[in-house]
C-alpha atoms as a PDB file:
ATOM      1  CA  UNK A   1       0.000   0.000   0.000  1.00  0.00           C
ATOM      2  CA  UNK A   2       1.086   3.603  -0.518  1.00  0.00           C
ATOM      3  CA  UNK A   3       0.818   6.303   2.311  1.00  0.00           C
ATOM      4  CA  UNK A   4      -0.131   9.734   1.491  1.00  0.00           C
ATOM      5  CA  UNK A   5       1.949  12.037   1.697  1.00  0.00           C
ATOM      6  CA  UNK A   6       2.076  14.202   4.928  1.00  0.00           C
ATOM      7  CA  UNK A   7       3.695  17.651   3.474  1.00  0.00           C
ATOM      8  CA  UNK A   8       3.258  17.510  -0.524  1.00  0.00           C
ATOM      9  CA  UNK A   9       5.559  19.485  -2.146  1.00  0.00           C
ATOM     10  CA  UNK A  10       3.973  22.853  -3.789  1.00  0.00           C
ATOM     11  CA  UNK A  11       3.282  22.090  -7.418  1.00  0.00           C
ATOM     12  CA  UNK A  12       3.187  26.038  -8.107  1.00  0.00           C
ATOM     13  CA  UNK A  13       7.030  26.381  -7.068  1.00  0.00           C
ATOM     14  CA  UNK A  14       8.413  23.838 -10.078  1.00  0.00           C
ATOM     15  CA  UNK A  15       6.216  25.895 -12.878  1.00  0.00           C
ATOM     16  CA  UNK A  16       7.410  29.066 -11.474  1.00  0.00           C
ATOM     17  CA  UNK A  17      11.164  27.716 -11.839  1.00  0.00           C
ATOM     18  CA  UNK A  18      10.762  26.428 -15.010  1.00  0.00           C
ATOM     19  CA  UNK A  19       9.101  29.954 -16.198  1.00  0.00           C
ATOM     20  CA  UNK A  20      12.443  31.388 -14.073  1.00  0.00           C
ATOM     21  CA  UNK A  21      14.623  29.787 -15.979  1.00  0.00           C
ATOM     22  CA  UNK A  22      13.005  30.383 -19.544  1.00  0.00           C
ATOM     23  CA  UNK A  23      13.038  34.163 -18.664  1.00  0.00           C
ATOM     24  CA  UNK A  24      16.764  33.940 -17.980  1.00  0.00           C
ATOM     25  CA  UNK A  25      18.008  31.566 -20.780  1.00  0.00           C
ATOM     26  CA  UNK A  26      15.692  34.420 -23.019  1.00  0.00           C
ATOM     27  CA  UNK A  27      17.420  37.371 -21.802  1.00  0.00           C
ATOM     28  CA  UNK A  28      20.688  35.653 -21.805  1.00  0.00           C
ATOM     29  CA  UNK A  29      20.134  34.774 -25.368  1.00  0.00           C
ATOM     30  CA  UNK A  30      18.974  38.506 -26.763  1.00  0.00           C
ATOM     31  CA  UNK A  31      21.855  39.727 -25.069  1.00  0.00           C
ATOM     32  CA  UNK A  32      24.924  37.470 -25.869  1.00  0.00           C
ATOM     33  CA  UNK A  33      23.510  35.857 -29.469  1.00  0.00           C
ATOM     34  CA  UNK A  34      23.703  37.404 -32.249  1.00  0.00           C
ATOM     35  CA  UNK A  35      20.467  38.622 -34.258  1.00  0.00           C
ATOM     36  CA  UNK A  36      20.919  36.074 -36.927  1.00  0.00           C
ATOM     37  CA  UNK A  37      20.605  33.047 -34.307  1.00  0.00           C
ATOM     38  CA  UNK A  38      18.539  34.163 -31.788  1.00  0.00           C
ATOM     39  CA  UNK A  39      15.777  32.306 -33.025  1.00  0.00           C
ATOM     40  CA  UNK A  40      17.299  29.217 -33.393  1.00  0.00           C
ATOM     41  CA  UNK A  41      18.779  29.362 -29.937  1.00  0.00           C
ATOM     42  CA  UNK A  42      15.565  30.292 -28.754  1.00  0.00           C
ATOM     43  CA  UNK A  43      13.952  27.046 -30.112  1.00  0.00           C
ATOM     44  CA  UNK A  44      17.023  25.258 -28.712  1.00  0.00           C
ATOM     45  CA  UNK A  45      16.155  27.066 -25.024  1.00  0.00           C
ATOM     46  CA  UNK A  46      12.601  26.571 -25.062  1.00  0.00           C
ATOM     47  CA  UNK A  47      13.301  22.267 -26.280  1.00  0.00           C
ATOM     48  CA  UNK A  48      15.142  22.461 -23.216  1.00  0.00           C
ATOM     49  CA  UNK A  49      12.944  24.024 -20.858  1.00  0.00           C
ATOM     50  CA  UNK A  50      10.515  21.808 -21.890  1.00  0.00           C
ATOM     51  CA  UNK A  51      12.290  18.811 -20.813  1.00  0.00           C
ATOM     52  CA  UNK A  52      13.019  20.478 -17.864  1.00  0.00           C
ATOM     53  CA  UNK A  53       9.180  21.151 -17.172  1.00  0.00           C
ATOM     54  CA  UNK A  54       9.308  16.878 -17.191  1.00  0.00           C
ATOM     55  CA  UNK A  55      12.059  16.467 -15.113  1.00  0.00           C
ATOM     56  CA  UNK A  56      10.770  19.169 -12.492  1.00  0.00           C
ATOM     57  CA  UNK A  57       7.475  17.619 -12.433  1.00  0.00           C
ATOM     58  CA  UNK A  58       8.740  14.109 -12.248  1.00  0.00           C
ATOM     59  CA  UNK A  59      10.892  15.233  -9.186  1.00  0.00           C
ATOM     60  CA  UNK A  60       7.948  16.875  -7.879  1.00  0.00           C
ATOM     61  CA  UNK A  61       6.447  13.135  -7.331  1.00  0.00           C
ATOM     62  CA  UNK A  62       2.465  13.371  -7.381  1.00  0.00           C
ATOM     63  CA  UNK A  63       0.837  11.799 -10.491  1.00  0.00           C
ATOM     64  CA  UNK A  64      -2.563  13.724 -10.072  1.00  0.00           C
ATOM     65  CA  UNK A  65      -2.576  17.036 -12.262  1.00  0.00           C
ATOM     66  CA  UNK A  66       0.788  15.688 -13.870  1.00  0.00           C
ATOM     67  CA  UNK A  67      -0.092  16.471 -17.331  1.00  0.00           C
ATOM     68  CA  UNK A  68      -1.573  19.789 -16.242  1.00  0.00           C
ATOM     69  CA  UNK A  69       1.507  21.390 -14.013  1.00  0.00           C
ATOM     70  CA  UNK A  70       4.172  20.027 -17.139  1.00  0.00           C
ATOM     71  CA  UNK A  71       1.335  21.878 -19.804  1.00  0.00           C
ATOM     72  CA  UNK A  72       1.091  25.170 -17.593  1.00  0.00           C
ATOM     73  CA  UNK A  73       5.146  25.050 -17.478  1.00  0.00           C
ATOM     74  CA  UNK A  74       5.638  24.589 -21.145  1.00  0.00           C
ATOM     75  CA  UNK A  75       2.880  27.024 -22.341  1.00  0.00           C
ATOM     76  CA  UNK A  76       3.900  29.951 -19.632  1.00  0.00           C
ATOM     77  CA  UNK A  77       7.371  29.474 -20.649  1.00  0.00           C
ATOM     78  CA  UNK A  78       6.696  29.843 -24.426  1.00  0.00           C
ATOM     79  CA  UNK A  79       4.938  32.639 -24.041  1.00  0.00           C
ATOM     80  CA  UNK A  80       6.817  34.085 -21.369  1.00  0.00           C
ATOM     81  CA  UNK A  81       9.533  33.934 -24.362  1.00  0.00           C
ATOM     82  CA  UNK A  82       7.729  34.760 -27.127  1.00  0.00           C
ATOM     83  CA  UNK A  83       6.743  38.536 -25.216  1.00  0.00           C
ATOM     84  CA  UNK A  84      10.285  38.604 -25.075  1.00  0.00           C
ATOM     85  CA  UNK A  85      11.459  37.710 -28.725  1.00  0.00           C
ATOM     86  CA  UNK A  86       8.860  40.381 -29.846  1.00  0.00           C
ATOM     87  CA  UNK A  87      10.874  43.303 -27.451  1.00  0.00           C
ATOM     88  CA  UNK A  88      14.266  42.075 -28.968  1.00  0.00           C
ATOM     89  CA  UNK A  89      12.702  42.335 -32.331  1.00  0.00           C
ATOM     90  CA  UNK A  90      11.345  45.461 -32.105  1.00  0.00           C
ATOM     91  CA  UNK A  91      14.222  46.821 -30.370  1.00  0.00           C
ATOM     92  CA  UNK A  92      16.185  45.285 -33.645  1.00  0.00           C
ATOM     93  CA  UNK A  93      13.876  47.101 -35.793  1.00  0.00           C
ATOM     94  CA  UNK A  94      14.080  50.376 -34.053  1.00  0.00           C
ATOM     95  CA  UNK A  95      18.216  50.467 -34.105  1.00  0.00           C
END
């Protein structure tokens, strides 16, 4: 039999680090990337925050709402990113 657990871990806290880190790998990439490969490094960030939205999750240990947290963590991060592409685009455009 499994026990419940006594103190569950907070499920908000792993989609808030996974939209952490997708603001920082996007800010680190519009600063330090040139403008011809931003956008494939951002694809190459966002693949990997996405596998980091499983791995967080899996840590995380509670099957109920599993699909839901990893979803929430993927789709914040991609359009946490995408409002940020758009900025370094139009700040592209306005140089």
């Amino acid at each position: 039999m499994s026990e419940p657990a006594l103190a569950p871990r907070n499920a908000l806290v792993g989609v808030l680090a996974v939209w952490a880190v997708a603001l920082v790998a996007s800010i680190a990439i519009g600063i330090f990337v040139p403008e011809v490969y931003r956008v494939q490094w951002l694809l190459v960030a966002f693949g990997g925050v996405v596998l980091l939205s499983f791995a967080v999750q899996l840590w995380h240990g509670r099957t109920q709402g599993f699909i839901l947290r990893v979803g929430g963590s993927a789709i914040g991060a991609l359009l946490l990113m995408g409002m940020i592409s758009v900025g370094f685009g139009l700040a592209a455009l306005a140089s």
